[in-house]
C-alpha atoms as a PDB file:
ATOM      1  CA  UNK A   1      24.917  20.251   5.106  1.00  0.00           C
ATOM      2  CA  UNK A   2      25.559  16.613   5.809  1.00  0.00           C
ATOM      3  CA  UNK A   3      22.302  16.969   8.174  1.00  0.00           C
ATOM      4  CA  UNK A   4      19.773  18.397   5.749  1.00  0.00           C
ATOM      5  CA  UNK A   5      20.872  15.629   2.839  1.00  0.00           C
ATOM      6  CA  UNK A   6      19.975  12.613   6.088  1.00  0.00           C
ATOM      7  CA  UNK A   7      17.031  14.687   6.525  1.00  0.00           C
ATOM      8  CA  UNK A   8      15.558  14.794   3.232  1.00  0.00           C
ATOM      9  CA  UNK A   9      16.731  11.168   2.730  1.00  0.00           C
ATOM     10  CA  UNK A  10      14.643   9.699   5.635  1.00  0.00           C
ATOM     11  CA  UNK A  11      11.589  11.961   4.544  1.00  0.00           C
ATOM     12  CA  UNK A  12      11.974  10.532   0.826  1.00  0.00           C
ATOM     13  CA  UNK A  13      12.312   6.674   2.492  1.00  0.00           C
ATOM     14  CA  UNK A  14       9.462   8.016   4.448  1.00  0.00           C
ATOM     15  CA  UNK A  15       7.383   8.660   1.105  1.00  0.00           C
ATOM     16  CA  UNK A  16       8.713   5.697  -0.602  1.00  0.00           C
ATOM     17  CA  UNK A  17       7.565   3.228   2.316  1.00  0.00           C
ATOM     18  CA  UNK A  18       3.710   4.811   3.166  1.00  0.00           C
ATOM     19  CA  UNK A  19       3.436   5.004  -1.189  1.00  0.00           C
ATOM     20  CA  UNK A  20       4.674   0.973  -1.315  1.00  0.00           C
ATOM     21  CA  UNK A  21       2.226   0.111   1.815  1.00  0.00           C
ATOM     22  CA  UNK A  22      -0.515   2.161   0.519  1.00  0.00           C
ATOM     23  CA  UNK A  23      -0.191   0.176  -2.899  1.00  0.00           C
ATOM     24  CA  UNK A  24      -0.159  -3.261  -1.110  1.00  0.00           C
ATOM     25  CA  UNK A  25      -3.014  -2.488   1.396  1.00  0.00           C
ATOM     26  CA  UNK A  26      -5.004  -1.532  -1.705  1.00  0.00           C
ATOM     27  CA  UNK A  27      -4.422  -4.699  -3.601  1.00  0.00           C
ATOM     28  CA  UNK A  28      -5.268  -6.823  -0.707  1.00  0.00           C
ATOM     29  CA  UNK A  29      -8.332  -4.842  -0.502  1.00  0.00           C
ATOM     30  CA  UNK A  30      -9.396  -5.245  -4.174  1.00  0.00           C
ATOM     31  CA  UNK A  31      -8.392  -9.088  -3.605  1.00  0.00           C
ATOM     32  CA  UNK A  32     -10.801  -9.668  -0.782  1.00  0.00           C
ATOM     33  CA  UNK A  33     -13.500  -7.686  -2.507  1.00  0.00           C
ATOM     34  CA  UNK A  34     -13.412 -10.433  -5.638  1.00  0.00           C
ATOM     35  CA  UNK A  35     -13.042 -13.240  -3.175  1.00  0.00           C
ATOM     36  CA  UNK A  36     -15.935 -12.104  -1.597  1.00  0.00           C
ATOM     37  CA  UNK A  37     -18.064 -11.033  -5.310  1.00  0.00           C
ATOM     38  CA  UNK A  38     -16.577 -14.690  -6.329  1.00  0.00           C
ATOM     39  CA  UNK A  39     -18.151 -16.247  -3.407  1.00  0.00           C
ATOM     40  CA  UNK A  40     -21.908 -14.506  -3.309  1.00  0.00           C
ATOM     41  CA  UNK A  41     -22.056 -15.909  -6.575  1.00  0.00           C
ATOM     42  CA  UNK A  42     -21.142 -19.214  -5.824  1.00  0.00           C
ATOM     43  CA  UNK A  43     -24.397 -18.730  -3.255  1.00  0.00           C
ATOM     44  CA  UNK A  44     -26.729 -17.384  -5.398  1.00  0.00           C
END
C-alpha cells in the first residue's frame, strides 16, 4: 500500500515538474521570438 501511494506520488511530481518546465521553456521561447521581431524592426 505504502509503495503504490510513493509511486503515484513521484509520477504526479513527475507531471508537475515536465508541465512547470514545459511552461517556462515556452515563455523563454515566445520571449526570444519578440526580442528578435523587436530587433528586425529596429533594422529595417
Amino acid at each position: 500500500m505504502g509503495e503504490t501511494f510513493l509511486f503515484i506520488s513521484l509520477g504526479a511530481i513527475a507531471l508537475a515538474a515536465a508541465y512547470c518546465i514545459g511552461r517556462v521553456d515556452g515563455y523563454w521561447k515566445r520571449a526570444e521570438e519578440e526580442r528578435r521581431d523587436q530587433a528586425q524592426k529596429g533594422q529595417a
